[in-house]
Protein backbone atom coordinates (compact mmCIF):
# COMPACT_ATOMS: atom_id res chain seq x y z
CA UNK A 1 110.14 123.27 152.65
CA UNK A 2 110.73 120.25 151.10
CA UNK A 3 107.46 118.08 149.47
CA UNK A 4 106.79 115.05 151.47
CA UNK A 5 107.56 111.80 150.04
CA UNK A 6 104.24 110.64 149.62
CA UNK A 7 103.64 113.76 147.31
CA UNK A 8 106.78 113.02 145.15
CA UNK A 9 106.00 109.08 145.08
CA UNK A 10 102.19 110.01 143.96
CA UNK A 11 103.17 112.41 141.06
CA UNK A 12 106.04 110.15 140.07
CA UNK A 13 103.43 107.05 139.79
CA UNK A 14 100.84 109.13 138.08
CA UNK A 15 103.20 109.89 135.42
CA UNK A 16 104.25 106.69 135.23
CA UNK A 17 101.29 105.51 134.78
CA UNK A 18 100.47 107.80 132.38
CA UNK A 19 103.73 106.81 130.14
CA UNK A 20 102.46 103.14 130.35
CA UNK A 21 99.21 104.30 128.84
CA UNK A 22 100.83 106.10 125.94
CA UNK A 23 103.37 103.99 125.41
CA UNK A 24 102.70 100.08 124.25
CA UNK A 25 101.50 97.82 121.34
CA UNK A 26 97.94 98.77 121.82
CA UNK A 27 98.07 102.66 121.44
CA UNK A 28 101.15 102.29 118.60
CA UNK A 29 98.55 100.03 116.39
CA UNK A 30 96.25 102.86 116.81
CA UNK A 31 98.38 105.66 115.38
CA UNK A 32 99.24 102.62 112.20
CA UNK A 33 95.45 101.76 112.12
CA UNK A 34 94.94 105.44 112.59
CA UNK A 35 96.58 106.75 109.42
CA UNK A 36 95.86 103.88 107.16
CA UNK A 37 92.51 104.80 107.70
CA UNK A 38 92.63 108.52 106.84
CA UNK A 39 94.93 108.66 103.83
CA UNK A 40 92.37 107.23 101.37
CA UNK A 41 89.16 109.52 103.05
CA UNK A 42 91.80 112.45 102.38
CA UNK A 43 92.73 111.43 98.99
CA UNK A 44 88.94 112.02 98.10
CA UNK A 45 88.68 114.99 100.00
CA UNK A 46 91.51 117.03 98.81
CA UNK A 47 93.43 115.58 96.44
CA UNK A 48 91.08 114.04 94.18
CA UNK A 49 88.99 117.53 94.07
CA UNK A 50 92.18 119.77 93.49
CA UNK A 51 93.44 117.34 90.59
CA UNK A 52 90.21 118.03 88.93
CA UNK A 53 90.11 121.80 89.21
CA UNK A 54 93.55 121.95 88.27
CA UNK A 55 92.83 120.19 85.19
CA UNK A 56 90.04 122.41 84.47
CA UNK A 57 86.54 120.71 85.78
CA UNK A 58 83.89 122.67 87.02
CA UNK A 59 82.85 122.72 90.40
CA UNK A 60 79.16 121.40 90.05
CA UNK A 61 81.18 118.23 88.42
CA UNK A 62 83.89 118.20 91.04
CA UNK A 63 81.26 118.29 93.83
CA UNK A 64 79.29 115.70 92.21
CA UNK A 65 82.26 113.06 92.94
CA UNK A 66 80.79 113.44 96.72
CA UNK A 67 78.52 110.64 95.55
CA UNK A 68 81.69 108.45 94.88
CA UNK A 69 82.06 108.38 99.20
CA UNK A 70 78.47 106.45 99.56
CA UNK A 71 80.13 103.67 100.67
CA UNK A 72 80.94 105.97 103.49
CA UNK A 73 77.62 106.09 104.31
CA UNK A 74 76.50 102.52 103.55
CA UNK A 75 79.14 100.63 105.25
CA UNK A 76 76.47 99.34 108.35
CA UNK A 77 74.80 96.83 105.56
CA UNK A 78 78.01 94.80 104.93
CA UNK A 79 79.14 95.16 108.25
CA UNK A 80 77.54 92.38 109.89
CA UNK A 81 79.13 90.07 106.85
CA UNK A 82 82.60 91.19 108.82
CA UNK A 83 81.42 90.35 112.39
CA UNK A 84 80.27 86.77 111.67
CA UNK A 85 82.93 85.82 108.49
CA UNK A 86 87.06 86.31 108.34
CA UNK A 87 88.54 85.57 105.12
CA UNK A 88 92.27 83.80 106.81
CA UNK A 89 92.02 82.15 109.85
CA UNK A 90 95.92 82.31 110.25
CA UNK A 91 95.12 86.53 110.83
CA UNK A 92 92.10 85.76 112.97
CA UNK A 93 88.51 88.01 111.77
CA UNK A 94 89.42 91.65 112.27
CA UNK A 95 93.35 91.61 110.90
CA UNK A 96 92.60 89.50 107.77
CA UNK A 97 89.71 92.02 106.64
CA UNK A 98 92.10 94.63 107.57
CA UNK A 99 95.16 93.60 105.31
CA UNK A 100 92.27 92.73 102.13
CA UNK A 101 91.29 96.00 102.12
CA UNK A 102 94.72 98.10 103.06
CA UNK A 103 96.19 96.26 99.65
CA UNK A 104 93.13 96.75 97.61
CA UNK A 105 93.70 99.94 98.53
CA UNK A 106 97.22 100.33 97.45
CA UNK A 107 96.05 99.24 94.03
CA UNK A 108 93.28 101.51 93.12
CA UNK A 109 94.58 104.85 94.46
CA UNK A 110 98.17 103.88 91.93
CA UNK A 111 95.83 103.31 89.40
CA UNK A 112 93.61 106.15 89.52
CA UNK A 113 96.58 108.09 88.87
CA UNK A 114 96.57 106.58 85.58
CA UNK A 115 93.45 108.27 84.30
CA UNK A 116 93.09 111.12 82.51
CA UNK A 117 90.34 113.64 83.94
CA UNK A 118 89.15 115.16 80.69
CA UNK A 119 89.07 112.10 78.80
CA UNK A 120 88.24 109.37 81.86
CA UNK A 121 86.05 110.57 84.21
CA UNK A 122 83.95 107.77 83.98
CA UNK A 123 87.21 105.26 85.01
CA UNK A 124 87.89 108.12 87.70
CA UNK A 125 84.33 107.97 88.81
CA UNK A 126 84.64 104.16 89.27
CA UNK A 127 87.74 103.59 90.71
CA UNK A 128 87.04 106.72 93.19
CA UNK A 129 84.04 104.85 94.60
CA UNK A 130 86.13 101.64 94.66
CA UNK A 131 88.56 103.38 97.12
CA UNK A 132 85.40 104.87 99.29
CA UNK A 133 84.25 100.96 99.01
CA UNK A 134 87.60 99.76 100.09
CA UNK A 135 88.60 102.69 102.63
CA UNK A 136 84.73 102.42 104.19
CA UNK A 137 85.39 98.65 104.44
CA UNK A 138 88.64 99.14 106.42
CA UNK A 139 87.11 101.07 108.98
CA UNK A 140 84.74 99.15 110.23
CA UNK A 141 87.06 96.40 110.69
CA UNK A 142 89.45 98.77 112.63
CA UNK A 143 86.81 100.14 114.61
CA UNK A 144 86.41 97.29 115.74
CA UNK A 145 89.77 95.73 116.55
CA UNK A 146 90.46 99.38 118.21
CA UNK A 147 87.66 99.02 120.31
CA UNK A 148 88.60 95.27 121.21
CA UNK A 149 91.81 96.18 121.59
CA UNK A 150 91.48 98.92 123.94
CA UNK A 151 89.93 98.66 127.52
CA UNK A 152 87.03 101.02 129.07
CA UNK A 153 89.73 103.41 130.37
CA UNK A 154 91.80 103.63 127.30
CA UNK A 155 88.99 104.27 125.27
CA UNK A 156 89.63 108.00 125.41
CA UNK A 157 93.29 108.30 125.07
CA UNK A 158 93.27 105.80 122.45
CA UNK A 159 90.87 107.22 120.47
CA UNK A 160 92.22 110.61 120.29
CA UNK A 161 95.20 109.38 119.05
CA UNK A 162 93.14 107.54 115.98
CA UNK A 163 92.10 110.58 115.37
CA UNK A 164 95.28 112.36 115.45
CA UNK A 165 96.98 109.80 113.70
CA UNK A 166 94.32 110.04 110.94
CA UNK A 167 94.49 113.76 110.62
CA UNK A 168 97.96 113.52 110.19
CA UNK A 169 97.67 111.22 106.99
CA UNK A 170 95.76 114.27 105.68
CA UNK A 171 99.23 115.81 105.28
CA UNK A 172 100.11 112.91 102.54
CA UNK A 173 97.52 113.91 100.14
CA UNK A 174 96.64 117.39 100.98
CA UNK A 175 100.34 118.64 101.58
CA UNK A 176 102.66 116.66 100.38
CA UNK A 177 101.14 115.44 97.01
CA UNK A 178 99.89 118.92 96.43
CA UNK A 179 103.43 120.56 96.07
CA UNK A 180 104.86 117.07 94.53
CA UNK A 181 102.12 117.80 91.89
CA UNK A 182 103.90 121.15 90.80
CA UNK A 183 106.87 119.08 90.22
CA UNK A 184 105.82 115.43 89.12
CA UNK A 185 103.09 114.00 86.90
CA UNK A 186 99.85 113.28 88.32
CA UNK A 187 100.38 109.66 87.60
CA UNK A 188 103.67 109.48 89.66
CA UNK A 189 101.85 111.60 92.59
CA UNK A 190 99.32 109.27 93.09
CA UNK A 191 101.54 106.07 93.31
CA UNK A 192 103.47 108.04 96.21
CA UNK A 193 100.33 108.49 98.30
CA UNK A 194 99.56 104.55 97.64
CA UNK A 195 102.99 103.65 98.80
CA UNK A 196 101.87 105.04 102.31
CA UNK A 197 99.90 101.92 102.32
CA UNK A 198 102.66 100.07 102.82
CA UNK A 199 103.40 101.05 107.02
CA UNK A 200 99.77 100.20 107.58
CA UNK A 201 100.25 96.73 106.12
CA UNK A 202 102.86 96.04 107.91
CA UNK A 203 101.89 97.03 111.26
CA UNK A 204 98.60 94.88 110.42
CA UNK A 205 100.97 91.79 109.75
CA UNK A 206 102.81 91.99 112.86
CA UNK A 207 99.83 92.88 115.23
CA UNK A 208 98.52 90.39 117.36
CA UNK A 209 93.90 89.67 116.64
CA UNK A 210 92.05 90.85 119.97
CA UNK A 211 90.43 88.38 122.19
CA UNK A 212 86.94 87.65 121.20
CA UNK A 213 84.75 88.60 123.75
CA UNK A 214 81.59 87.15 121.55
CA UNK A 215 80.89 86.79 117.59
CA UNK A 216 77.45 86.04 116.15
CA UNK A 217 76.57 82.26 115.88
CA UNK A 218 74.66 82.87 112.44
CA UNK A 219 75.12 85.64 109.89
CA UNK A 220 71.23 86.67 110.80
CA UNK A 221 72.13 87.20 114.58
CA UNK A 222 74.75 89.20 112.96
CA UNK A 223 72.59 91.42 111.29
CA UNK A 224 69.44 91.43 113.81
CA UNK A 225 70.96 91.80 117.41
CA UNK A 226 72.94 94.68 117.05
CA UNK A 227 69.78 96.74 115.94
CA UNK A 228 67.86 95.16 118.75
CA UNK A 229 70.29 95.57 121.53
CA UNK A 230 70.49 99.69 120.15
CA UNK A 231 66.88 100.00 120.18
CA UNK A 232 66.11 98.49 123.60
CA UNK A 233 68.87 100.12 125.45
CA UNK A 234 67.20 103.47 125.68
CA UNK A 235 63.78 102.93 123.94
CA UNK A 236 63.37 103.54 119.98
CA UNK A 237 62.28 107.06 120.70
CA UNK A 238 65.79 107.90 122.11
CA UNK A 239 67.64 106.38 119.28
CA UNK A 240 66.35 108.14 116.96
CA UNK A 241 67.27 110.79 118.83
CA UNK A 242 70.90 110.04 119.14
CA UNK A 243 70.82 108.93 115.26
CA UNK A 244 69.76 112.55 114.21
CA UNK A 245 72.66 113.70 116.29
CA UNK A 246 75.04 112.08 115.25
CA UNK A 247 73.94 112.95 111.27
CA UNK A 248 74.03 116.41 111.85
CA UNK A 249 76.38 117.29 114.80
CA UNK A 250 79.13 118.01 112.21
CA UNK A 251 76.77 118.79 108.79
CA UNK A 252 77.42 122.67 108.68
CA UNK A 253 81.42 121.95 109.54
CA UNK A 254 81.77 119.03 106.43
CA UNK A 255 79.85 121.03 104.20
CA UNK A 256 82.30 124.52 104.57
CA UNK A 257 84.91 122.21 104.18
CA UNK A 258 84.13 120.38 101.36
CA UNK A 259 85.06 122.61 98.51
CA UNK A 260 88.09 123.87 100.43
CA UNK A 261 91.41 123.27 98.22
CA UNK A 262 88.91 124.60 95.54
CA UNK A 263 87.91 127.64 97.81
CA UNK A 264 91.52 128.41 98.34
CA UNK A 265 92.35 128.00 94.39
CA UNK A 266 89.97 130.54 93.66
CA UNK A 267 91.47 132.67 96.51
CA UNK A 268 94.65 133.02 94.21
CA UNK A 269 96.51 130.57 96.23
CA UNK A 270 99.32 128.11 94.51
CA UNK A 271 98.70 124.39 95.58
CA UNK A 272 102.32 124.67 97.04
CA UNK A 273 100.82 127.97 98.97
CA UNK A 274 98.12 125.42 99.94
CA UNK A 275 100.13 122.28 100.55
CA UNK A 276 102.71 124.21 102.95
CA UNK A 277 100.63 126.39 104.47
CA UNK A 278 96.86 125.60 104.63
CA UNK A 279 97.60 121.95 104.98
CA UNK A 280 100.62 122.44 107.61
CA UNK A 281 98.65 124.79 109.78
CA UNK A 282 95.36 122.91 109.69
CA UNK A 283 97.32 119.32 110.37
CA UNK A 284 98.99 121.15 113.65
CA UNK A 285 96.00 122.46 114.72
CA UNK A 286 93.59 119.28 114.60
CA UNK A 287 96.26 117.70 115.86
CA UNK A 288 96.40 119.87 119.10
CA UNK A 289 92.48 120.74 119.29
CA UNK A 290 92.19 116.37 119.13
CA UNK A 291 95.00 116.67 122.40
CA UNK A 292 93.45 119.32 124.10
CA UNK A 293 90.03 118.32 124.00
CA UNK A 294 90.90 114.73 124.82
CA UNK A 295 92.43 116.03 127.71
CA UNK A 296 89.83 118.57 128.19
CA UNK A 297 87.28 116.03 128.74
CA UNK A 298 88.86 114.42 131.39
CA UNK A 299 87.36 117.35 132.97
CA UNK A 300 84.63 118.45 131.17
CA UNK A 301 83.53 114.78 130.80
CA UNK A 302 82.28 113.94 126.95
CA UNK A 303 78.17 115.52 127.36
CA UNK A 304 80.20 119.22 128.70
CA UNK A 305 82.48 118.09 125.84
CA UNK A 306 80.53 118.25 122.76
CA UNK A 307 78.58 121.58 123.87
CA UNK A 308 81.50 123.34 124.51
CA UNK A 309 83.60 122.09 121.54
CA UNK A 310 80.28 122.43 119.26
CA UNK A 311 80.61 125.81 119.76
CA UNK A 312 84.08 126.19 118.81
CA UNK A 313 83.43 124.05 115.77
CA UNK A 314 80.71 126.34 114.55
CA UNK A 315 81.82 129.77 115.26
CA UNK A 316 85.56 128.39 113.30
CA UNK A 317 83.39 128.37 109.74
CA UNK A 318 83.04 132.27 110.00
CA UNK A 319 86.43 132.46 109.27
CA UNK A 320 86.24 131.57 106.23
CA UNK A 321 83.47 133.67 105.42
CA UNK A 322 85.88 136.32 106.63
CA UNK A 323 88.84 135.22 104.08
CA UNK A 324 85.96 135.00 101.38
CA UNK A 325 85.37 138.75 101.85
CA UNK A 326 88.75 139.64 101.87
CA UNK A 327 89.42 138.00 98.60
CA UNK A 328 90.10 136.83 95.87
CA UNK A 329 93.75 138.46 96.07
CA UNK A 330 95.79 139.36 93.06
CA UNK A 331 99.37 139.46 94.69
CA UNK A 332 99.85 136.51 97.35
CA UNK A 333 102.11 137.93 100.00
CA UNK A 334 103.04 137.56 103.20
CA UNK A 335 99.79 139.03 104.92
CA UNK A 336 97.81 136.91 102.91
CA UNK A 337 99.51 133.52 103.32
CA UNK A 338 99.56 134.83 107.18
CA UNK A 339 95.32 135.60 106.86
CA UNK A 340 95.15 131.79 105.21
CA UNK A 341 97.48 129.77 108.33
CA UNK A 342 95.00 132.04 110.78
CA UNK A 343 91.49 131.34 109.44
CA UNK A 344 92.77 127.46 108.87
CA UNK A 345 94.39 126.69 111.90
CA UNK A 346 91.45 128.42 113.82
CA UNK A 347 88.93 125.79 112.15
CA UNK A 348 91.18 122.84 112.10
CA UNK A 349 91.48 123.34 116.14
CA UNK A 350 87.77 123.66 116.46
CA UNK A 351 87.34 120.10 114.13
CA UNK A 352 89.85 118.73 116.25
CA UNK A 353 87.90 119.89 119.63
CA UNK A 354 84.45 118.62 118.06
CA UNK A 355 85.90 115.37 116.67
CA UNK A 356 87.53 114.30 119.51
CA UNK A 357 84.21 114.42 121.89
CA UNK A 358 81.94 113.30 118.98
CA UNK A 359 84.23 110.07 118.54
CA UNK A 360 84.34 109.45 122.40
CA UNK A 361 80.54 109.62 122.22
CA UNK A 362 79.72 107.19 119.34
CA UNK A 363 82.18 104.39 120.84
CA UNK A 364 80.13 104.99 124.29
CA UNK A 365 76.72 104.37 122.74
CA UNK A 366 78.25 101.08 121.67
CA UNK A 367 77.76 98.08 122.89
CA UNK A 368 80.81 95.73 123.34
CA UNK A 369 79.07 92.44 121.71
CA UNK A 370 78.42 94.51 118.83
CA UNK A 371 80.56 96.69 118.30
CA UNK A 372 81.47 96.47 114.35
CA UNK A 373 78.18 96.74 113.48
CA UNK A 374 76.95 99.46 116.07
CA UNK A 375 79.66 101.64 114.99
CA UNK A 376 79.43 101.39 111.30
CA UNK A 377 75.53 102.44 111.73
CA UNK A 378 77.26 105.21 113.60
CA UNK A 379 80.05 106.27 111.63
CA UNK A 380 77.68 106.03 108.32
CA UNK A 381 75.31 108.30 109.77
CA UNK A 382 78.05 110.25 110.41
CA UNK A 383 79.53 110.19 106.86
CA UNK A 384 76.21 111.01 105.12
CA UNK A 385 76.97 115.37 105.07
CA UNK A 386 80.43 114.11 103.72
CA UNK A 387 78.68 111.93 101.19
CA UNK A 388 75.60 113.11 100.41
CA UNK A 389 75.18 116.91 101.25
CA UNK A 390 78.59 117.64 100.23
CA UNK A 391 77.66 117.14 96.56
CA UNK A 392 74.88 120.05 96.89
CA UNK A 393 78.17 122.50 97.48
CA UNK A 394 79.11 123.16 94.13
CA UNK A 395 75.79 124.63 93.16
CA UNK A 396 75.38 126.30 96.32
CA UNK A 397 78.38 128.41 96.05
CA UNK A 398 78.00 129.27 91.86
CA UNK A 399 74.51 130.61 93.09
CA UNK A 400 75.63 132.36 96.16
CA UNK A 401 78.75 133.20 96.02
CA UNK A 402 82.00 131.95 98.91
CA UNK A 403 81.05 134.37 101.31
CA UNK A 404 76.98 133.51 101.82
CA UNK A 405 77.94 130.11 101.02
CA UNK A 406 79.89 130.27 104.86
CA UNK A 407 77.59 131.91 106.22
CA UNK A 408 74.66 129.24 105.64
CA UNK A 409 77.22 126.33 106.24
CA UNK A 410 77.33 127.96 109.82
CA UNK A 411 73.85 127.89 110.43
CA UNK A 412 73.72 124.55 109.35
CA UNK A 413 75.65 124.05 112.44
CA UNK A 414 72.87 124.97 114.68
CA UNK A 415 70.73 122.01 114.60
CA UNK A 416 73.09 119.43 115.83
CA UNK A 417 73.80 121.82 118.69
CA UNK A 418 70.26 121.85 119.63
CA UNK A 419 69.83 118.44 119.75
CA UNK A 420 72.53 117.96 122.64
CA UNK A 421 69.58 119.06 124.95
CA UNK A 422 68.19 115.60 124.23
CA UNK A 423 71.23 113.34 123.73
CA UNK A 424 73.94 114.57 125.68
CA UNK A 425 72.75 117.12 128.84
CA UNK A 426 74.64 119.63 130.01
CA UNK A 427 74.74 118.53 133.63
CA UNK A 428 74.57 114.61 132.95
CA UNK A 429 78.31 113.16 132.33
């Protein structure tokens, strides 16, 4: 028997519908916004650290250049400046600050190329945090145009492509520059990561500014009223609450991570082992853990979300502690490259599961008068393991050793969990 009509005409406008959400200038600028935005964060994460180790710096000195991303973690003090001022009215306040940084960008990371690590680390050191300054910058301006640009019920698809989008410009420096590195000079390696600047810029020129719903009148209503508006919402007691949460929701996963093209170095990998494999894998797999759990939550709802991707996200890290007790090999082979894709793709689908609820819950604490500033308090908090707690990782793992190191990174995980009890119930949505 036959469906009815109805049935067919109801699927067939669902999907429609669907394909309309996917599909138009809004979600495309957030896939461009989207990778212009993780390329440089990458570039410190994985490139910069596997240039250094490659050209023979320690790994108490190569963690230390955590303290470069503080910028990262700073960001909510200049971010009122970029609510209340735009620097070309013919791009309107969000693009122009956009396009400043995406070209300031394009400069530094060809130049740091240029440097020499065991002669300039001082120039490296500088022009690393000028790219945290600049990347950190461009952020909170596309934050905000993303969530201006996007209504309440595109909030979640759209931001799970952002995310996508900006794991996939992981695959720039921490795949593709890794194996052009075996081939090209460092120099010339860097300028090809900067020229993937250059689609970001573009798609910034063409865009179109979002509406303005409000801006600040003065530059001190800029500052002030956000924190106000955060702190009575809720009560000061349960923002600090949802502060803590978001600092350390993700603190035992950024930490594992941190030291991870150095981990798999030391593991007897090749960076083209690393750049086609570790890289690939992990890129496919936050791409589909982002999918799935942005799809996942349609059910779950974001609260269900984080506790059941939290635990995902945690119990991924003892893979590595696995791999670390496996190795380090002497004769890469098959099995081993096959052990690496595993223990990678396992933790890059529980990031992608974690990031895509803890993303969804940071733009729904915001509030939409204030949303540049709101969310760069946010995403700082957010960026503080990453900038701050990373650095600790190079001593932590010449004292313990990979495999303990893993094991206290996943413990680490544990208090962010916890917290959920207070910020994000189980049976509220």
């Amino acid at each position: 028997m036959s469906p009815p009509r109805a049935v067919i005409k109801s699927v067939y406008n669902a999907d429609m519908t669907f394909i309309r959400a996917l599909f138009n200038r809004r979600m495309l600028m957030c896939v461009a916004l989207g990778f212009s935005s993780g390329l440089p964060l990458y570039l410190l994460l994985q490139l910069l650290p596997a240039w250094l180790r490659s050209e023979g710096l320690n790994l108490k000195t190569i963690a230390a250049f955590a303290f470069m991303q503080l910028p990262y973690t700073w960001k909510f003090l200049w971010a009122p400046l970029m609510d209340r001022y735009q620097l070309w009215a013919m791009l309107g306040r969000r693009r122009s600050w956009i396009l400043a940084m995406q070209v300031a960008l394009f400069i530094s990371i060809g130049a740091l190329g240029q440097c020499t690590p065991q002669q300039d680390i001082t120039s490296i050191a500088l022009l690393a945090t000028l790219v945290a300054l600049f990347s950190a910058s461009q952020d909170i301006a596309i934050d905000a145009y993303r969530r201006e640009i996007l209504s309440d019920a595109e909030l979640g698809l759209g931001n799970s492509i952002h995310v996508n989008a900006y794991r996939i410009a992981g695959l720039v420096p921490g795949s593709l520059a890794l194996i052009l590195a075996d081939h090209l000079p460092w120099s010339q390696v860097f300028w090809v990561v900067a020229l993937f600047m250059l689609p970001g810029i573009a798609f910034t020129v063409w865009s179109q500014e979002p509406v303005v719903v409000s801006s600040p009148k003065t530059l001190l209503a800029s500052v002030v009223e956000p924190f106000k508006e955060f702190l009575q919402r809720a009560g000061w007691q349960h923002a600090l609450w949802v502060l803590l949460f978001i600092l350390l929701y993700k603190l035992g996963d950024s930490m594992a991570t941190a030291l991870a093209t150095p981990f798999y170095i030391d593991m007897g990998f090749s960076k083209t082992d690393i750049g086609a494999i570790a890289k690939g894998s992990g890129l496919l797999m936050q791409i589909a853990g982002a999918f799935v759990g942005g799809i996942w939550m349609l059910k779950l709802g974001i609260n269900r979300g984080l506790w059941v991707f939290g635990v995902v996200q945690a119990a991924a890290i003892l893979g590595f502690a696995w791999l670390a007790h496996q190795g380090p090999f002497v004769d890469i082979g098959a099995a081993e490259r096959s052990m690496l894709a595993v223990v990678i793709g396992f933790e890059a689908f529980g990031v992608g599961l974690g990031t895509a609820a803890y993303v969804a819950y940071m733009a729904r604490e915001t509030h939409p008068a204030y949303t540049a500033t709101q969310l760069a308090l946010f995403t700082s908090l957010s960026a503080v393991p990453r900038s701050v707690f990373n650095a600790l990782t190079g001593g932590m793992v010449e004292t313990l050793g990979w495999q303990s190191f893993f094991y206290v990174c996943t413990a680490l995980a544990l208090p962010g969990m916890l917290l959920l009890c207070k910020v994000a119930p189980w049976r509220s949505s």
